[in-house]
N, C-alpha and C. Protein backbone atom coordinates (compact mmCIF):
# COMPACT_ATOMS: atom_id res chain seq x y z
N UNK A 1 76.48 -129.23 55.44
CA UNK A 1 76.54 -130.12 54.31
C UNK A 1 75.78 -129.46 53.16
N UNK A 2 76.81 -129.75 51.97
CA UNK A 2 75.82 -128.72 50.86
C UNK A 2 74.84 -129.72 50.00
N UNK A 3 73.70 -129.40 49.76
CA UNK A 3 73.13 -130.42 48.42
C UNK A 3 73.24 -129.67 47.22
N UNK A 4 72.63 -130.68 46.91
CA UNK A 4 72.52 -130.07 45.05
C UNK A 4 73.00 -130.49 43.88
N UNK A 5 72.97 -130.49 42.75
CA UNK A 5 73.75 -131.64 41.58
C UNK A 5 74.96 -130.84 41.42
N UNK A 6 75.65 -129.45 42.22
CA UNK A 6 77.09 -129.46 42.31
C UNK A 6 77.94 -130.53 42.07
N UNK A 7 77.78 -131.16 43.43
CA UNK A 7 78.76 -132.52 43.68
C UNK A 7 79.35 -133.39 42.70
N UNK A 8 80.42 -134.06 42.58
CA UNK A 8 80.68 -134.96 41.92
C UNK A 8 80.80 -136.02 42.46
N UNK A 9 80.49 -136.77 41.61
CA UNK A 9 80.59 -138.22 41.81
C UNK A 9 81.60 -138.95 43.37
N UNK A 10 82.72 -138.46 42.95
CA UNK A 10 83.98 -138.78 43.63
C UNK A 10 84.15 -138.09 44.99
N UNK A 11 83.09 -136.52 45.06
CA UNK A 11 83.00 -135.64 46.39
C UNK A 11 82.42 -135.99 46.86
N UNK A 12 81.97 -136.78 47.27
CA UNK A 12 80.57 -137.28 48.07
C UNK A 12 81.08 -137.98 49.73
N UNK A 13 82.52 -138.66 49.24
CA UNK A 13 83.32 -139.20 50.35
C UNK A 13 83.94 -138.23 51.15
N UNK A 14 84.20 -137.26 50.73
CA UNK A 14 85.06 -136.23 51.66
C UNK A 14 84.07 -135.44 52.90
N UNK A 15 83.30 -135.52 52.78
CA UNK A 15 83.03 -134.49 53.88
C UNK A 15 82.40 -136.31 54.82
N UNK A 16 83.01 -137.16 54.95
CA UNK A 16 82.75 -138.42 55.71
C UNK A 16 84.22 -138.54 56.43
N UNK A 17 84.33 -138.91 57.72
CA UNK A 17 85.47 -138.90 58.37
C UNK A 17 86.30 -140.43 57.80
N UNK A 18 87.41 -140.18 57.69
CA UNK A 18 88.34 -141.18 57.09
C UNK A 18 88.49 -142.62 57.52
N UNK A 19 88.39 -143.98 56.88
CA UNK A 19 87.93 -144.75 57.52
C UNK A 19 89.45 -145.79 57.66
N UNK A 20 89.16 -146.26 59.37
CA UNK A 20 89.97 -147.02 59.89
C UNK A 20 90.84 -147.91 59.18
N UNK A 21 92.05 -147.66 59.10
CA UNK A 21 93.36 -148.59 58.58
C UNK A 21 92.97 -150.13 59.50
N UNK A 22 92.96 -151.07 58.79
CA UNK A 22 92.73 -152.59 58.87
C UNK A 22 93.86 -153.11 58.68
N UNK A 23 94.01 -154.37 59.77
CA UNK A 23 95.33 -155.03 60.13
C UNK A 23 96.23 -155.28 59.11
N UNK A 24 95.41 -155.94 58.07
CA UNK A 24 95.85 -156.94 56.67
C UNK A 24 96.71 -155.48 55.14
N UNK A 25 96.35 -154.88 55.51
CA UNK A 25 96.88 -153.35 54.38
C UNK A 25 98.27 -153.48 54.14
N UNK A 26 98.72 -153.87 55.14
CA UNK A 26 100.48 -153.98 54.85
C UNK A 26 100.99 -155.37 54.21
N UNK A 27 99.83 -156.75 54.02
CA UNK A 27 100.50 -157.93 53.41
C UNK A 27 100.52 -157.85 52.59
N UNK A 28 101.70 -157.90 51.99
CA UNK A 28 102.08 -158.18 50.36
C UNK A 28 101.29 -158.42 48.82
N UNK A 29 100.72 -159.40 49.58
CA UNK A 29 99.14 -159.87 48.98
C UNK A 29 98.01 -159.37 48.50
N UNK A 30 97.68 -158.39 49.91
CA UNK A 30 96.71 -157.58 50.38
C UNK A 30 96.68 -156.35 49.41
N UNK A 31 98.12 -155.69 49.84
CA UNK A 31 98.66 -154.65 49.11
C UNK A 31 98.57 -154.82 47.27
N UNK A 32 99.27 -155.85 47.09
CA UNK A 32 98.87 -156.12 45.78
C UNK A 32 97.57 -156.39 44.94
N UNK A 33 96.76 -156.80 45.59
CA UNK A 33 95.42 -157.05 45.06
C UNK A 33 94.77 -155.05 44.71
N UNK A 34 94.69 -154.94 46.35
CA UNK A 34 94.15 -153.18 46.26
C UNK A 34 94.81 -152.40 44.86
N UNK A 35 96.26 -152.92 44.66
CA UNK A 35 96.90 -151.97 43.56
C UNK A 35 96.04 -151.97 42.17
N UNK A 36 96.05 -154.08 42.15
CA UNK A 36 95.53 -154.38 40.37
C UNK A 36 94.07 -153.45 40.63
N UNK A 37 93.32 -153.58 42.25
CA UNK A 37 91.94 -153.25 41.67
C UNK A 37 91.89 -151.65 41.37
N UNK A 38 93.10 -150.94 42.11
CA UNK A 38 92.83 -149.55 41.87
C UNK A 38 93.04 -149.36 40.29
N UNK A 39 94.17 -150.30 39.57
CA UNK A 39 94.47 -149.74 38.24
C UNK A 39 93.32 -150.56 37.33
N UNK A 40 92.33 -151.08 37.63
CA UNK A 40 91.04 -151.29 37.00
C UNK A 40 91.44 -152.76 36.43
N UNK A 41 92.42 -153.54 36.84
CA UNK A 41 92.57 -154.49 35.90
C UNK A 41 91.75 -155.92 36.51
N UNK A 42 91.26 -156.82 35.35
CA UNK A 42 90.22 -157.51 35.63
C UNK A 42 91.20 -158.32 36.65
N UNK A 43 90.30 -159.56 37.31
CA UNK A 43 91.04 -160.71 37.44
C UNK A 43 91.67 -161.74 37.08
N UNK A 44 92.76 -161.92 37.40
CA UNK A 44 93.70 -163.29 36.33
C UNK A 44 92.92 -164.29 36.64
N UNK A 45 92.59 -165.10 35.39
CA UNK A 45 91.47 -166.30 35.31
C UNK A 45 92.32 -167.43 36.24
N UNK A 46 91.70 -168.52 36.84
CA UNK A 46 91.86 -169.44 37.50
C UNK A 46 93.34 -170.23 36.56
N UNK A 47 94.39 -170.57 36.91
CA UNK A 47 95.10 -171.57 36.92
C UNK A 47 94.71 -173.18 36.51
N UNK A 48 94.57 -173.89 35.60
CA UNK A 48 93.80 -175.19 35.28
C UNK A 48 94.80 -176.19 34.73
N UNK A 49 96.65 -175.21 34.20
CA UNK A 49 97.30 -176.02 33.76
C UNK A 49 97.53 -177.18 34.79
N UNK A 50 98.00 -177.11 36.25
CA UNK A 50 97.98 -177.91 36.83
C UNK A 50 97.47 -178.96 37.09
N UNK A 51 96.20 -178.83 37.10
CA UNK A 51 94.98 -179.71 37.21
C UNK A 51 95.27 -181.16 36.08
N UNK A 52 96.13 -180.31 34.88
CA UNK A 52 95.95 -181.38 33.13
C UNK A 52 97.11 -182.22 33.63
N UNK A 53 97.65 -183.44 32.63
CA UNK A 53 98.03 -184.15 32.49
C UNK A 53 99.03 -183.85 30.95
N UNK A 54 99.13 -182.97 30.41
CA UNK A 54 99.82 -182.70 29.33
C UNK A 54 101.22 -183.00 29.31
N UNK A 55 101.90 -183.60 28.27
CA UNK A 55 103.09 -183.87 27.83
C UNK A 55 103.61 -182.86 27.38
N UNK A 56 104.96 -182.80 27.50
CA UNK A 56 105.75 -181.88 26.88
C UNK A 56 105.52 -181.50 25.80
N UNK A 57 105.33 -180.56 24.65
CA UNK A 57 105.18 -180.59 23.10
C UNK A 57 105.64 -179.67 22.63
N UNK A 58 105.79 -179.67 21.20
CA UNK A 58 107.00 -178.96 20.20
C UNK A 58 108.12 -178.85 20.64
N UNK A 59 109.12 -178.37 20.91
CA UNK A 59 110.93 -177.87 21.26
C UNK A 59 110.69 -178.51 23.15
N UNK A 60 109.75 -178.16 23.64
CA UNK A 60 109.96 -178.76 25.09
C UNK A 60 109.52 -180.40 25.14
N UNK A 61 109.44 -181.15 23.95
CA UNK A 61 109.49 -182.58 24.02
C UNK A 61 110.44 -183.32 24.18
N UNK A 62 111.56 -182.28 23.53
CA UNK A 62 112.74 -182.60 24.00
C UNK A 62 114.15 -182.19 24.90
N UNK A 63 113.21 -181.10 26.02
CA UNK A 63 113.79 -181.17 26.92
C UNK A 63 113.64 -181.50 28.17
N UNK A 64 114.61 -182.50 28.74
CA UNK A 64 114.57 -183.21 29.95
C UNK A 64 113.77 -182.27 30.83
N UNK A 65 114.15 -180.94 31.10
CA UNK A 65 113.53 -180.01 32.49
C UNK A 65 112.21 -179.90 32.00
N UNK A 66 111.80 -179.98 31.23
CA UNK A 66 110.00 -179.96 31.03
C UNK A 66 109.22 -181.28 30.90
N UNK A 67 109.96 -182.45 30.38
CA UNK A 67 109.74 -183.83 31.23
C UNK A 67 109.29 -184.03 32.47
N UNK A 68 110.43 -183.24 33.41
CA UNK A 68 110.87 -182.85 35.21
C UNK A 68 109.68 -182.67 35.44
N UNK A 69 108.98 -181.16 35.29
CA UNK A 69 108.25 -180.90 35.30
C UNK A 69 106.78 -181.50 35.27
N UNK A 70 106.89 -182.14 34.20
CA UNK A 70 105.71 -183.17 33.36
C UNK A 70 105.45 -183.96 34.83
N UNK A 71 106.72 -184.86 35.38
CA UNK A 71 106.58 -186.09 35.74
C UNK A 71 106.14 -185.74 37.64
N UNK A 72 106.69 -184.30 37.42
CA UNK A 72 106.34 -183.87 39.17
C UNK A 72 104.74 -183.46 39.34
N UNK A 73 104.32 -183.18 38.35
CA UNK A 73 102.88 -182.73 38.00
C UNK A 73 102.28 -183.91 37.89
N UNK A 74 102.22 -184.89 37.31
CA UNK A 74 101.66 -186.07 37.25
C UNK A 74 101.65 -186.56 38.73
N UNK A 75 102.68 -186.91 39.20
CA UNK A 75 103.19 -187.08 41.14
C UNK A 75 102.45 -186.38 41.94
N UNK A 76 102.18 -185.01 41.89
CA UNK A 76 101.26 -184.12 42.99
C UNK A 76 99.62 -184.62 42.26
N UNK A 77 99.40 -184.82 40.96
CA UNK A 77 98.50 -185.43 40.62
C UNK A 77 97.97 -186.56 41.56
N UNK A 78 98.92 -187.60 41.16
CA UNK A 78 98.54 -189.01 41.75
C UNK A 78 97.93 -188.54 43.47
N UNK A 79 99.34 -187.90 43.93
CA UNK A 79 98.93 -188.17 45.61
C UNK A 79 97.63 -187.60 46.22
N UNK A 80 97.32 -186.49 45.15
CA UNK A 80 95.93 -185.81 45.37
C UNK A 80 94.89 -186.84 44.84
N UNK A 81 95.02 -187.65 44.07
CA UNK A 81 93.79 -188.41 44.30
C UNK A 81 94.26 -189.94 44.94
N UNK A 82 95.36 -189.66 45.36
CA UNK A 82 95.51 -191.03 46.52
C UNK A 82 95.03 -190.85 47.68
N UNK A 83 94.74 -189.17 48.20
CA UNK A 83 94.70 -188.56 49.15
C UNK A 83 93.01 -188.46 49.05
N UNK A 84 92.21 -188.17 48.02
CA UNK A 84 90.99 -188.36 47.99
C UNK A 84 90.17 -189.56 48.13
N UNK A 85 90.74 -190.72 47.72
CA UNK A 85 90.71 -191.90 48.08
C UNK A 85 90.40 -192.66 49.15
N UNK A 86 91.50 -192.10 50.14
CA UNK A 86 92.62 -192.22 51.59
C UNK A 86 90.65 -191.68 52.32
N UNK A 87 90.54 -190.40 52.23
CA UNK A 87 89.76 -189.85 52.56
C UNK A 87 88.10 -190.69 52.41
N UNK A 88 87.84 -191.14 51.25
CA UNK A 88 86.38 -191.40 50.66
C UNK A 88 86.71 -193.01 51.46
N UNK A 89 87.60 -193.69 51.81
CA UNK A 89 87.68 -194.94 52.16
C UNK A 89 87.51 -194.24 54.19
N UNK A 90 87.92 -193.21 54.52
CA UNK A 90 87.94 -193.17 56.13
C UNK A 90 86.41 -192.78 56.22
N UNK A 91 85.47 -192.26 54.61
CA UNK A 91 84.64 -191.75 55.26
C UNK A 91 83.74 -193.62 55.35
N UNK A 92 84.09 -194.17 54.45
CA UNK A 92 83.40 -194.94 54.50
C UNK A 92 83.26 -196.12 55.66
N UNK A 93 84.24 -196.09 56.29
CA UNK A 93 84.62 -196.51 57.68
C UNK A 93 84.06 -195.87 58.62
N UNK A 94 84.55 -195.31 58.63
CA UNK A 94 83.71 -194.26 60.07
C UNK A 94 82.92 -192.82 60.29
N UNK A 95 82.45 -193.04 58.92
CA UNK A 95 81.66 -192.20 58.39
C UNK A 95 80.18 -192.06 58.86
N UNK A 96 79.55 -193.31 58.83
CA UNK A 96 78.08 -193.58 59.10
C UNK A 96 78.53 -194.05 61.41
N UNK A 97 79.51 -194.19 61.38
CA UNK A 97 79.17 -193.75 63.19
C UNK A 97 79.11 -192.39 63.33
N UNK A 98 79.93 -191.98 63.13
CA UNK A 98 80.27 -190.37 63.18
C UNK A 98 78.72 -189.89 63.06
N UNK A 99 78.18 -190.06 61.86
CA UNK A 99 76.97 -189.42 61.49
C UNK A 99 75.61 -189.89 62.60
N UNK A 100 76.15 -191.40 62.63
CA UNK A 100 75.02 -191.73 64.11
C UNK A 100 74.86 -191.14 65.02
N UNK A 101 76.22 -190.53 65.95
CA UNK A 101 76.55 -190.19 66.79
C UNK A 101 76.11 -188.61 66.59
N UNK A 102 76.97 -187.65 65.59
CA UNK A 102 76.29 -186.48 64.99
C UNK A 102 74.07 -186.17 65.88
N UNK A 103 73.86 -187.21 64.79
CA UNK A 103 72.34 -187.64 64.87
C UNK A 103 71.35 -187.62 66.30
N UNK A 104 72.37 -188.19 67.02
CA UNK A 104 72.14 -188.46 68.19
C UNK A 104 72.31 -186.90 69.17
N UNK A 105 73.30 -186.08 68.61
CA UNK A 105 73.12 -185.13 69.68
C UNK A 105 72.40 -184.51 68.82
N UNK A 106 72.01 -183.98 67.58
CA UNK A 106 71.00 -183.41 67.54
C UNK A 106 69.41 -183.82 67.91
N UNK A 107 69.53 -185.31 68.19
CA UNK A 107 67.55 -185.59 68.79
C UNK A 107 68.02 -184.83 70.15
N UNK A 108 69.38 -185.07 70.87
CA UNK A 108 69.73 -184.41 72.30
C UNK A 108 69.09 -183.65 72.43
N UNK A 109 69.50 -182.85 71.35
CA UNK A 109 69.12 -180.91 71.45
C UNK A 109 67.86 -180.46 70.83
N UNK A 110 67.30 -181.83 70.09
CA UNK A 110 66.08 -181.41 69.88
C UNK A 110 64.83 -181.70 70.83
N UNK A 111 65.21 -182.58 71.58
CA UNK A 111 64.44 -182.63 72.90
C UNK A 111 64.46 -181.66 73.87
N UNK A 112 65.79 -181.47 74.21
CA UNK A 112 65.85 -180.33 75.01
C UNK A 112 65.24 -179.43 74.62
N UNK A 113 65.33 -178.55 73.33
CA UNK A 113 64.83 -177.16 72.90
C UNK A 113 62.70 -177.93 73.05
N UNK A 114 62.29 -178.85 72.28
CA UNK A 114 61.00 -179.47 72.99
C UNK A 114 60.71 -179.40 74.12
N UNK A 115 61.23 -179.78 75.22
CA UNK A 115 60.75 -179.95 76.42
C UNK A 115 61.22 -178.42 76.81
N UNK A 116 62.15 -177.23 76.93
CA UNK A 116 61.70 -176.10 77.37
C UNK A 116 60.57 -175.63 76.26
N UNK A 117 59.91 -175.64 75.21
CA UNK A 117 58.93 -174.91 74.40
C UNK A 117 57.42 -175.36 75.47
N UNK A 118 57.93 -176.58 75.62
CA UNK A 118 56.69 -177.34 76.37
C UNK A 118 56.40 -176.54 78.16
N UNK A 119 57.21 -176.70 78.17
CA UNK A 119 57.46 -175.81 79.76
C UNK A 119 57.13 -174.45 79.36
N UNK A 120 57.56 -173.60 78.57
CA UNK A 120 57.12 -172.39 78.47
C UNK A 120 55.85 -172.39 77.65
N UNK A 121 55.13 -173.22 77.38
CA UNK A 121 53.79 -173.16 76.78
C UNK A 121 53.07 -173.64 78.13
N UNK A 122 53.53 -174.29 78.95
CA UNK A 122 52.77 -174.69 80.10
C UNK A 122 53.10 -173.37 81.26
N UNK A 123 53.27 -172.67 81.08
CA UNK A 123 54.33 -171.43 82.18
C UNK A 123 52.89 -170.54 81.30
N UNK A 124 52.63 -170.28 80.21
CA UNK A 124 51.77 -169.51 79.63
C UNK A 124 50.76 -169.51 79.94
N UNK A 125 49.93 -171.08 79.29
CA UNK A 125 49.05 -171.78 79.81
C UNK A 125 48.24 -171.58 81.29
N UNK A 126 49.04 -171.32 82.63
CA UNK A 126 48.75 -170.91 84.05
C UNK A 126 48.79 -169.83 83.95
N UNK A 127 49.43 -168.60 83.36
CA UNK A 127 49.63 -166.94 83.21
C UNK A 127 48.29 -166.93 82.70
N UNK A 128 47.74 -167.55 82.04
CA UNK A 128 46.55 -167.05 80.80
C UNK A 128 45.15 -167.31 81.55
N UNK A 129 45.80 -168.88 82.26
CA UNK A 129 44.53 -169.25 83.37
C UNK A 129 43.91 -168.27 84.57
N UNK A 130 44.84 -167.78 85.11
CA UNK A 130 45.23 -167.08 85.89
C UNK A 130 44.09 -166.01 86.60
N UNK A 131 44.70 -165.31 85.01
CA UNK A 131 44.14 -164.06 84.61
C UNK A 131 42.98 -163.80 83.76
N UNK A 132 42.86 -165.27 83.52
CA UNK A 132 41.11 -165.25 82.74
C UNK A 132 40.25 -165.25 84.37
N UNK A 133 40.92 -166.14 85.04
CA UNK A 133 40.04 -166.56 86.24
C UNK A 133 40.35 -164.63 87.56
N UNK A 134 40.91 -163.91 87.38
CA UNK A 134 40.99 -162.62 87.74
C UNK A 134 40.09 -162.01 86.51
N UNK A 135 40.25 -162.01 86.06
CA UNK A 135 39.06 -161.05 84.82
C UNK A 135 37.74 -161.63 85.20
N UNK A 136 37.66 -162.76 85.28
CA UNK A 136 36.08 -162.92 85.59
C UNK A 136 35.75 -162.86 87.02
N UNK A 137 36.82 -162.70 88.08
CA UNK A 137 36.53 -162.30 89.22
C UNK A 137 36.09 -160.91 89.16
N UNK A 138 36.72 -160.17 88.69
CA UNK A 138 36.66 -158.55 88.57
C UNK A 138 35.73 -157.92 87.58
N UNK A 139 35.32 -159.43 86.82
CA UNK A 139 33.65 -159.00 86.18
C UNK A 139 33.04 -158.93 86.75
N UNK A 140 32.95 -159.67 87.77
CA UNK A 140 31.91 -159.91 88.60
C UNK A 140 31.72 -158.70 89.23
N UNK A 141 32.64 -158.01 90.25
CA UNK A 141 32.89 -156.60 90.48
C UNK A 141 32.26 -155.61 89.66
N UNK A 142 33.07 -155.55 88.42
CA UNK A 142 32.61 -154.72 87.47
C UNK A 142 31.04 -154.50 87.52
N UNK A 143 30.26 -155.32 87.75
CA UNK A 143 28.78 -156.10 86.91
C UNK A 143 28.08 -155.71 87.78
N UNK A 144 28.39 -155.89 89.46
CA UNK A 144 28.06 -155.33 90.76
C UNK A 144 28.42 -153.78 90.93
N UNK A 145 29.51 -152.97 90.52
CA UNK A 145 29.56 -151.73 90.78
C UNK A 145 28.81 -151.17 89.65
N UNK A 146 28.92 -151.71 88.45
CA UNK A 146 27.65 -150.94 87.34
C UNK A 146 26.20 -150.96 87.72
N UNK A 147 25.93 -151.51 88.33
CA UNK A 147 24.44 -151.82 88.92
C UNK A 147 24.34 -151.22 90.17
N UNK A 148 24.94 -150.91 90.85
CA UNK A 148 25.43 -150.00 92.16
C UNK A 148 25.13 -148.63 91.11
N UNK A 149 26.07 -148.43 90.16
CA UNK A 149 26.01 -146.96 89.63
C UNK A 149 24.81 -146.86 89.29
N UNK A 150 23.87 -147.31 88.12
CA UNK A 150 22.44 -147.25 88.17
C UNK A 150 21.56 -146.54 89.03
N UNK A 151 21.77 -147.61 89.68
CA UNK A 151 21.03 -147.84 91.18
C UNK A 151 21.02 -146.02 91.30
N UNK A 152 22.35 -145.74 91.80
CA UNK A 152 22.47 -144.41 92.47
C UNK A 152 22.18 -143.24 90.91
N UNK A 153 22.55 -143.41 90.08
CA UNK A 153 21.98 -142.66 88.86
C UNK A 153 20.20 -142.42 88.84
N UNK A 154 19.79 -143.45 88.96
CA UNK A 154 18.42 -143.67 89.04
C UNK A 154 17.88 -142.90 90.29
N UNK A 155 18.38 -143.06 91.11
CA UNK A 155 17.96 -142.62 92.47
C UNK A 155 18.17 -140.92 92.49
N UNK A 156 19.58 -140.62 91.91
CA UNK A 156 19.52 -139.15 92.03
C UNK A 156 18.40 -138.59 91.07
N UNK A 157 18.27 -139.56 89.88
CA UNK A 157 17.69 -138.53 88.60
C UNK A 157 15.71 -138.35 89.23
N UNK A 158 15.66 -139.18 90.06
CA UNK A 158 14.42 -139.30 91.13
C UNK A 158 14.05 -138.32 91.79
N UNK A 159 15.30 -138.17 92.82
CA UNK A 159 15.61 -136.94 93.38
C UNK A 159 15.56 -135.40 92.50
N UNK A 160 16.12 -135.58 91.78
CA UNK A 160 15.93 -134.04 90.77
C UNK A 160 14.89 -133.88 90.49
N UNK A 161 13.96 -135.21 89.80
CA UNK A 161 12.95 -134.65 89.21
C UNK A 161 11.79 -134.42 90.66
N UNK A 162 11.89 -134.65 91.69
CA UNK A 162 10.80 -134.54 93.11
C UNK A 162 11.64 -133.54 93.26
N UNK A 163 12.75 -132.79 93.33
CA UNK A 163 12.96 -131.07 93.64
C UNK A 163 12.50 -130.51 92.47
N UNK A 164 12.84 -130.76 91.34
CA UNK A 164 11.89 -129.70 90.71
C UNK A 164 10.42 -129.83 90.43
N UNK A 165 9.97 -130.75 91.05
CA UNK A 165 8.44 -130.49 90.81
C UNK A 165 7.57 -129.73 92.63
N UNK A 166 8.64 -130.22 93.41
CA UNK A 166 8.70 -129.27 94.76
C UNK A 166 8.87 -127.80 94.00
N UNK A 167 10.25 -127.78 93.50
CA UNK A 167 10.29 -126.08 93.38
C UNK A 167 9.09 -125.66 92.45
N UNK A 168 8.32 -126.20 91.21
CA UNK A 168 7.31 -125.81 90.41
C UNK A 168 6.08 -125.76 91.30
N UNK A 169 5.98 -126.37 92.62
CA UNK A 169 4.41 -125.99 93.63
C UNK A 169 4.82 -124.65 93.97
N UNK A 170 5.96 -125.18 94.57
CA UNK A 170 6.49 -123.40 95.27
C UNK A 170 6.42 -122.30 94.67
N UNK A 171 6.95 -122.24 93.54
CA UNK A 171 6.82 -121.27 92.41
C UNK A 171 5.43 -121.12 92.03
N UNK A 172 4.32 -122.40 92.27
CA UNK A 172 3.57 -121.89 91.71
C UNK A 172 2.33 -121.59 93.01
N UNK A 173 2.91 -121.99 94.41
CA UNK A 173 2.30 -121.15 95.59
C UNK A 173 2.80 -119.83 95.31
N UNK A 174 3.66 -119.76 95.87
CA UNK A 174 4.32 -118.46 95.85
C UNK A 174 3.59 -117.10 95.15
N UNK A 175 3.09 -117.42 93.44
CA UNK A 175 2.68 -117.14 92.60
C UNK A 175 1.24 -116.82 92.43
N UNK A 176 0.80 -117.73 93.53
CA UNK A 176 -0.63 -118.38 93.82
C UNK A 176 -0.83 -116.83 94.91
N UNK A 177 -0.12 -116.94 95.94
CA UNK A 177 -0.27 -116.18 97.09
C UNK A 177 -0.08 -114.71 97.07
N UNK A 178 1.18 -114.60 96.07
CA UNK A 178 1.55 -113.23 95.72
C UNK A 178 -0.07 -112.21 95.20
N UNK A 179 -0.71 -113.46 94.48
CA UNK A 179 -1.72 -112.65 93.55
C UNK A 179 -2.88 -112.47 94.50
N UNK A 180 -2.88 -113.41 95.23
CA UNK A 180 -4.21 -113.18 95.69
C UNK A 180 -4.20 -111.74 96.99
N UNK A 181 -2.51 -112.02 97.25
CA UNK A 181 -2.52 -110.70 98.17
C UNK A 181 -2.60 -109.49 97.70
N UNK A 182 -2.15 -109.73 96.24
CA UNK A 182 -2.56 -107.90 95.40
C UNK A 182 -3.95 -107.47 94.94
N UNK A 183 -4.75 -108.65 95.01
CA UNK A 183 -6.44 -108.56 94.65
C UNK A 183 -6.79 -108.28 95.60
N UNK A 184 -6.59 -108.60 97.17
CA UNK A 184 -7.51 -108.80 98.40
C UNK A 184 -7.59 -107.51 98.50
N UNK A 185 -6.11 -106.75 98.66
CA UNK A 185 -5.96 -105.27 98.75
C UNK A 185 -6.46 -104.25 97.86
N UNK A 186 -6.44 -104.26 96.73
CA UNK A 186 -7.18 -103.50 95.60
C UNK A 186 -8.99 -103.47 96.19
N UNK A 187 -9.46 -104.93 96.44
CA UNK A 187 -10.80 -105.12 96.79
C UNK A 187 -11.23 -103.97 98.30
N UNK A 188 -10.52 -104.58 99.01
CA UNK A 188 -10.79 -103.47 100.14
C UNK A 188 -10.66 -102.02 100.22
N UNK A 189 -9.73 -101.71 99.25
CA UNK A 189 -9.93 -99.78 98.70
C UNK A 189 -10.73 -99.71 98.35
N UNK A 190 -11.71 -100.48 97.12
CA UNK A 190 -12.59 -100.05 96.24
C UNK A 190 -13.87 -100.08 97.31
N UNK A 191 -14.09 -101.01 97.81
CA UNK A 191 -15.28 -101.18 98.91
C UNK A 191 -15.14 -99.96 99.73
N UNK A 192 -14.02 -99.60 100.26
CA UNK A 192 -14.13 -98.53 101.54
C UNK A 192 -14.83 -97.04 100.87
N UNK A 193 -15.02 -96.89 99.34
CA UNK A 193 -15.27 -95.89 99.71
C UNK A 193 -16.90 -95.77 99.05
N UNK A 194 -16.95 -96.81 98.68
CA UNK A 194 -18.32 -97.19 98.19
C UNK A 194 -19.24 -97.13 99.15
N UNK A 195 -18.67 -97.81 100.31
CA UNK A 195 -19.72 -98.07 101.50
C UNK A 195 -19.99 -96.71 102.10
N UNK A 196 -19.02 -95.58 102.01
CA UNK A 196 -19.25 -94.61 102.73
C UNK A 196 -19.98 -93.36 102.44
């Protein structure tokens, strides 16, 4: 892979392996949308004539097929808010059971998810007990083998210091004896010939 401000903008995709064709590419729809967005064109604003109530006007006031029109638009009008109606009257009927009922399985599930939090805080609760009550068993241990170690620390450093004050007599018999055996001998040459 190369770096560097070589690159352009647009090269950056190619050295990336080509990405998977998706089901929807071939609907009509699909296809058409990808085209407007490849040729940069904005989006066609929302549709609102429908929504109005407008009369025919200027040259189409007086023709019957835009009347037609007029009066079928008004018609899909009406039934859409006969149909909203239809709707705001079922909610009002059986709207507030529905929602009781709704209500009701969520305390369901909010108990349930409560009572396992409770169980697994009580599942913790004995893990924590547990092992406080093992930690202070094994303090206890601990507290007894550190005092054991002492003990034997103390005892050896006892020991070292009674060998080396053994080896400092020795060294300093040794030292003691060596000398007196090189004086005794010197003394008895000098005498032997004095006396004679």
């Amino acid at each position: 892979m190369k770096r560097g401000g070589a690159k352009k903008p647009g090269e950056y995709l190619a050295e990336l392996p080509a990405a998977a064709e998706y089901r929807l590419a071939g609907a009509p729809l699909v296809r058409a949308e990808l085209e407007r967005v490849g040729r940069g064109e904005a989006l066609a604003p929302l549709d609102t004539q429908r929504y109005r109530l407008d009369p025919p006007r200027g040259a189409a006031a007086e023709d019957p097929a835009a009347w037609r029109a007029a009066l079928a638009n008004a018609k899909a009008q009406l039934e859409h808010q006969h149909l909203r109606v239809l709707n705001l009257e079922l909610l009002l009927k059986y709207g507030p059971d529905l929602w009781k009922v709704e209500n009701r399985g969520v305390e369901q599930a909010g108990a349930l998810y409560a009572a396992a939090a409770a169980a697994a805080d009580k599942e913790a609760e004995v893990v924590n007990r547990e092992r406080k009550l093992q930690q202070l068993a094994a303090g206890g241990d601990i507290q007894r083998l550190e005092y054991e170690w002492y003990q034997q620390v103390s005892k050896n450093m006892d020991i070292d210091l009674a060998c080396r004050q053994l080896e400092a007599a020795l060294a300093a018999r040794g030292a003691g004896a060596e000398g007196a055996a090189g004086g005794g001998e010197g003394g008895e040459g000098e005498g032997a010939p004095g006396g004679g």
